[in-house]
N, C-alpha and C. Protein backbone atom coordinates (compact mmCIF):
# COMPACT_ATOMS: atom_id res chain seq x y z
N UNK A 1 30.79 85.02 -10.31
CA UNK A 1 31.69 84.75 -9.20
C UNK A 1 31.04 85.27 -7.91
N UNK A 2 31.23 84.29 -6.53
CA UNK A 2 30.75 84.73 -5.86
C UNK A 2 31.71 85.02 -4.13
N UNK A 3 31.48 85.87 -3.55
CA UNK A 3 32.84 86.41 -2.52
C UNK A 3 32.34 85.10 -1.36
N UNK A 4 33.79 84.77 -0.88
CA UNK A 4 33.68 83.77 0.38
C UNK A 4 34.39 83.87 1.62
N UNK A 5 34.26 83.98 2.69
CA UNK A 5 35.16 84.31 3.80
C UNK A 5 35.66 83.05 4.10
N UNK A 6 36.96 83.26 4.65
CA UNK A 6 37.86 82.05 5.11
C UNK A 6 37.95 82.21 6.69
N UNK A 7 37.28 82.37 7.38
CA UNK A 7 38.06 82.29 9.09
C UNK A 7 37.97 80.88 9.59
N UNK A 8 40.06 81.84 10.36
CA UNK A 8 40.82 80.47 10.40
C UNK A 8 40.86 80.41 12.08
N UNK A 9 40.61 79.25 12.74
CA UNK A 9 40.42 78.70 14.08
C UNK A 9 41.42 78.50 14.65
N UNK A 10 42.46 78.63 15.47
CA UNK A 10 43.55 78.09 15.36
C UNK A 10 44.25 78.58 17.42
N UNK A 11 44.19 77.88 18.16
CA UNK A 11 44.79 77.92 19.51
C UNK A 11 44.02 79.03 20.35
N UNK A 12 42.58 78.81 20.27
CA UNK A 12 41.58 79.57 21.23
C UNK A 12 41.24 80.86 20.00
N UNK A 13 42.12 81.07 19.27
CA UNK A 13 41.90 82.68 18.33
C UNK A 13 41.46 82.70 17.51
N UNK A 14 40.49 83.47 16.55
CA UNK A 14 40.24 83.28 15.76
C UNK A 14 40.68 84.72 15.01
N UNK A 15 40.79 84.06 13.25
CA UNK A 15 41.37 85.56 12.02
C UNK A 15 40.24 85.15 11.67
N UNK A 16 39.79 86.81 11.83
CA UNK A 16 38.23 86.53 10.88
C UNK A 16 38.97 86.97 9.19
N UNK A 17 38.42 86.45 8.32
CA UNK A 17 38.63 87.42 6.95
C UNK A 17 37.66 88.37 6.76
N UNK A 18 38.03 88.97 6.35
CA UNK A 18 37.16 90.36 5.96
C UNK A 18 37.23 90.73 4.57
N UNK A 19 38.13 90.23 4.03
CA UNK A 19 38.66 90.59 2.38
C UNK A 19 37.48 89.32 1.69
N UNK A 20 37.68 88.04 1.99
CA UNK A 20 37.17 87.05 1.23
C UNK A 20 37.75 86.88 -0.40
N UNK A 21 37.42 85.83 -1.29
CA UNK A 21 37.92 85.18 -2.20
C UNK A 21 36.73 85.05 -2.97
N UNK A 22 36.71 85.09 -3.71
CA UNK A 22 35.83 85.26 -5.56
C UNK A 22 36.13 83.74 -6.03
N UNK A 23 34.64 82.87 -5.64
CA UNK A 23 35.20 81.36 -6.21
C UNK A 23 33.67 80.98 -7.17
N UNK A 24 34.20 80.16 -8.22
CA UNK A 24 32.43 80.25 -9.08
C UNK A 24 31.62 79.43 -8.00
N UNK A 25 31.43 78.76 -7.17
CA UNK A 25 30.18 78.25 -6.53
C UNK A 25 30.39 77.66 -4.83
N UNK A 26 29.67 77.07 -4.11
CA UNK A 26 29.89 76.91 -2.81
C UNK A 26 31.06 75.41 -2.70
N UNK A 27 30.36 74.53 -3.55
CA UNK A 27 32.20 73.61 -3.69
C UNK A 27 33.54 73.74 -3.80
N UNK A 28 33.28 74.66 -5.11
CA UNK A 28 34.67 75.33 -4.76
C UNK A 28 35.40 76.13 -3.65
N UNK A 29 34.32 76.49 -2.73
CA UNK A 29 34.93 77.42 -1.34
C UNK A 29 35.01 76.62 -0.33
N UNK A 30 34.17 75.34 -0.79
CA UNK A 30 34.36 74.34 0.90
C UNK A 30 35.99 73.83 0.30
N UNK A 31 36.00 73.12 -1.15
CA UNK A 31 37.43 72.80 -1.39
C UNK A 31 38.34 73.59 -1.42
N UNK A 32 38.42 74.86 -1.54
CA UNK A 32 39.47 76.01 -1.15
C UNK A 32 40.10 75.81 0.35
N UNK A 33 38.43 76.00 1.31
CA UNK A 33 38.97 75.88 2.43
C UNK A 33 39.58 74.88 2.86
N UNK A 34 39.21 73.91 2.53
CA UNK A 34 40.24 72.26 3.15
C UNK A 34 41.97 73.01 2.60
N UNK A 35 42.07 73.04 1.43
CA UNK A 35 43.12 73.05 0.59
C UNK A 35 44.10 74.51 1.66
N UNK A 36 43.19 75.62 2.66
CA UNK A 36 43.53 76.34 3.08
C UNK A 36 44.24 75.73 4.58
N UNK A 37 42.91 74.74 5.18
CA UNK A 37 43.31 74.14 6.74
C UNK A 37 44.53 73.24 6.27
N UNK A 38 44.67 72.47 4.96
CA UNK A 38 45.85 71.33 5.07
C UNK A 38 47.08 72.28 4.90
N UNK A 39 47.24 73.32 4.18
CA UNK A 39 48.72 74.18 4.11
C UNK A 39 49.02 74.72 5.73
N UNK A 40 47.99 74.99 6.16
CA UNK A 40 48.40 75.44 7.55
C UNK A 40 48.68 73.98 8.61
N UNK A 41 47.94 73.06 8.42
CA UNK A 41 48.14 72.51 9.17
C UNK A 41 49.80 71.43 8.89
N UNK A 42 50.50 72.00 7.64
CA UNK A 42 51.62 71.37 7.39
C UNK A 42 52.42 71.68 8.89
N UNK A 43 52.41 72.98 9.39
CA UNK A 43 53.10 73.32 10.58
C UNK A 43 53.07 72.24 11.78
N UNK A 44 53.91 71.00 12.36
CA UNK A 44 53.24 70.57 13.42
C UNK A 44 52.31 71.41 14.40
N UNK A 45 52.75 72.67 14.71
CA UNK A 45 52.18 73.44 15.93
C UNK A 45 50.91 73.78 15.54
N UNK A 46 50.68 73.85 14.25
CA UNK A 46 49.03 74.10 13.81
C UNK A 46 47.99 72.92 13.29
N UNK A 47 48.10 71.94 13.91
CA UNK A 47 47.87 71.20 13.29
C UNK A 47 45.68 70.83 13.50
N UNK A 48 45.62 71.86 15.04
CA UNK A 48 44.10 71.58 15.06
C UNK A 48 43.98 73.13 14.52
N UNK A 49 44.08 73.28 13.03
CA UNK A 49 43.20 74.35 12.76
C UNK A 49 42.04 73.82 12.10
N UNK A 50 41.26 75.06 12.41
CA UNK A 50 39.92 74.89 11.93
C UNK A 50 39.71 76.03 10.71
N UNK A 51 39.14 76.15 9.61
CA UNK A 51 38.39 76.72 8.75
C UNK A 51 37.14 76.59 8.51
N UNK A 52 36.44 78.06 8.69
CA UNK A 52 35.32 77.88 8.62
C UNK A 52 34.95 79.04 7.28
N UNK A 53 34.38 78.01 6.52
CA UNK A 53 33.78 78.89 5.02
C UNK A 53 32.46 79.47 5.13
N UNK A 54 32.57 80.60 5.04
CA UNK A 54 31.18 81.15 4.83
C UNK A 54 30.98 82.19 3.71
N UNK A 55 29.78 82.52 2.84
CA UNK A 55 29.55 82.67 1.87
C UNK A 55 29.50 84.29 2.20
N UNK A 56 29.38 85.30 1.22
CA UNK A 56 29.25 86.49 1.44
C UNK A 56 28.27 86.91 2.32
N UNK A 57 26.82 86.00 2.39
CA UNK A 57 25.57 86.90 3.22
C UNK A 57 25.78 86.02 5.01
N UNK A 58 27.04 85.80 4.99
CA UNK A 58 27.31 84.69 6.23
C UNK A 58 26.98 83.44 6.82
N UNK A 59 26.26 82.72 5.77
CA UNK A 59 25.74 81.68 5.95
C UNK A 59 26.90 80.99 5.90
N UNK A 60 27.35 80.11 7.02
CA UNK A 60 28.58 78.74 7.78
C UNK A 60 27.98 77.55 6.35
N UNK A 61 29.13 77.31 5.53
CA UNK A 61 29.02 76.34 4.56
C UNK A 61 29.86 75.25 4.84
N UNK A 62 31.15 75.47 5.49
CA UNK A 62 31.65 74.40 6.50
C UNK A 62 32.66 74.66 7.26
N UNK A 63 32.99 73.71 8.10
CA UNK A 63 34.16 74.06 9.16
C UNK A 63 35.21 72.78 8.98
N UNK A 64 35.92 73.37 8.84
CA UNK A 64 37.16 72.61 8.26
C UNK A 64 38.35 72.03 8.76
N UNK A 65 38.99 70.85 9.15
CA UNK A 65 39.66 70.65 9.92
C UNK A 65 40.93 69.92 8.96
N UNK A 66 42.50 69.92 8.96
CA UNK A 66 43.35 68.95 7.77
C UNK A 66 42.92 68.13 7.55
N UNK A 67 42.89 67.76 6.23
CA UNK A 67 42.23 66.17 6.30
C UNK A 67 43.28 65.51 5.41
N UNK A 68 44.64 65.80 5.55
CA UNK A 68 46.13 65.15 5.52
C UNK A 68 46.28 64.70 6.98
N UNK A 69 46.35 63.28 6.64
CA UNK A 69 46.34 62.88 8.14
C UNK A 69 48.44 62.46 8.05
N UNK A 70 48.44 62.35 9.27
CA UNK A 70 50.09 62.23 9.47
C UNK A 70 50.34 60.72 8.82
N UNK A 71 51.25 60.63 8.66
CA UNK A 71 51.87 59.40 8.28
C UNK A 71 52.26 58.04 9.46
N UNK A 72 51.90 56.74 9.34
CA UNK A 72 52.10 55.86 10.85
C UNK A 72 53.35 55.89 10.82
N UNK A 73 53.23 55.58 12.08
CA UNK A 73 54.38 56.09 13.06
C UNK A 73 55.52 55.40 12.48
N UNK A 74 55.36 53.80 11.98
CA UNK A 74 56.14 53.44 11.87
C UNK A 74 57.19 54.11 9.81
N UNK A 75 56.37 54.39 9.53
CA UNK A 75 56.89 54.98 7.99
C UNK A 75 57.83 56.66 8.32
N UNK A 76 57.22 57.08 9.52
CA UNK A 76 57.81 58.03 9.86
C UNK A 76 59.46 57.79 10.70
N UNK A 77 59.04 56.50 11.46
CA UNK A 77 60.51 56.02 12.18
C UNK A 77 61.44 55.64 11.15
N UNK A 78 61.10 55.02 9.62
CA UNK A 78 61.84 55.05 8.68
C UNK A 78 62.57 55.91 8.26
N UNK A 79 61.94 57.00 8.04
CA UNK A 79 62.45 58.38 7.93
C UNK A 79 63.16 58.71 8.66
N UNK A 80 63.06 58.77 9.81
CA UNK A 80 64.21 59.25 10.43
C UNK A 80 65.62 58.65 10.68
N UNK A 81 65.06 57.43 10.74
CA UNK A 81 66.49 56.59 10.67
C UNK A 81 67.28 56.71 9.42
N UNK A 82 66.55 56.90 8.29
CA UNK A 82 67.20 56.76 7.16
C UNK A 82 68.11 58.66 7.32
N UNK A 83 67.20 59.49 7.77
CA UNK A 83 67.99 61.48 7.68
C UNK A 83 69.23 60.82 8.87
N UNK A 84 69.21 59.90 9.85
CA UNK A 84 70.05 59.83 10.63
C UNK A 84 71.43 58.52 10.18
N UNK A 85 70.96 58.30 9.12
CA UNK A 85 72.05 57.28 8.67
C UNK A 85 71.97 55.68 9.22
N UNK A 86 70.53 55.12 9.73
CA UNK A 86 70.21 54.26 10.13
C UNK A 86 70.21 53.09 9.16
N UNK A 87 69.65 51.62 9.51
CA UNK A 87 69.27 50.82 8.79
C UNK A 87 67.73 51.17 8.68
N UNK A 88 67.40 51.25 7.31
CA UNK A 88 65.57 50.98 7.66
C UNK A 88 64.79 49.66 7.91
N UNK A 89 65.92 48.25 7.75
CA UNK A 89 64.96 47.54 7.88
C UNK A 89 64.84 47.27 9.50
């Protein structure tokens, strides 16, 4: 197992990690990190975060941005009409 830092990008600031995560190889830490930017970026207000994975000796393995993209506009206007008691068609 090998230790990976997660720092998260997020409205000019950055959280560095300092603890890091024990993952068996560098795929698994770039897919951690996506799996880390899409939970945060569920928040509308967070939605340009960035993650950047880097390996224990600090070598940048990637920078990470949601890659859950929003839903079109129009599947979303469904939705709402339907929480508001609308017609959807």
């Amino acid at each position: 197992m090998q230790r990976y830092l997660f720092h998260i990008h997020l409205a000019g600031a950055t959280s560095r990690d300092s603890v890091g995560t024990l993952l068996a190889d560098d795929s698994q830490a770039v897919e951690h990190g996506r799996l880390v930017a899409d939970e945060i970026a569920e928040e509308d207000d967070y939605r340009g975060v960035i993650v950047a994975v880097e390996n224990a000796e600090g070598r940048l393995l990637a920078r990470l941005t949601a890659s859950r993209a929003m839903p079109p506009l129009a599947d979303r206007e469904i939705k709402i009409r339907a929480c508001l008691g609308g017609n959807a068609n």
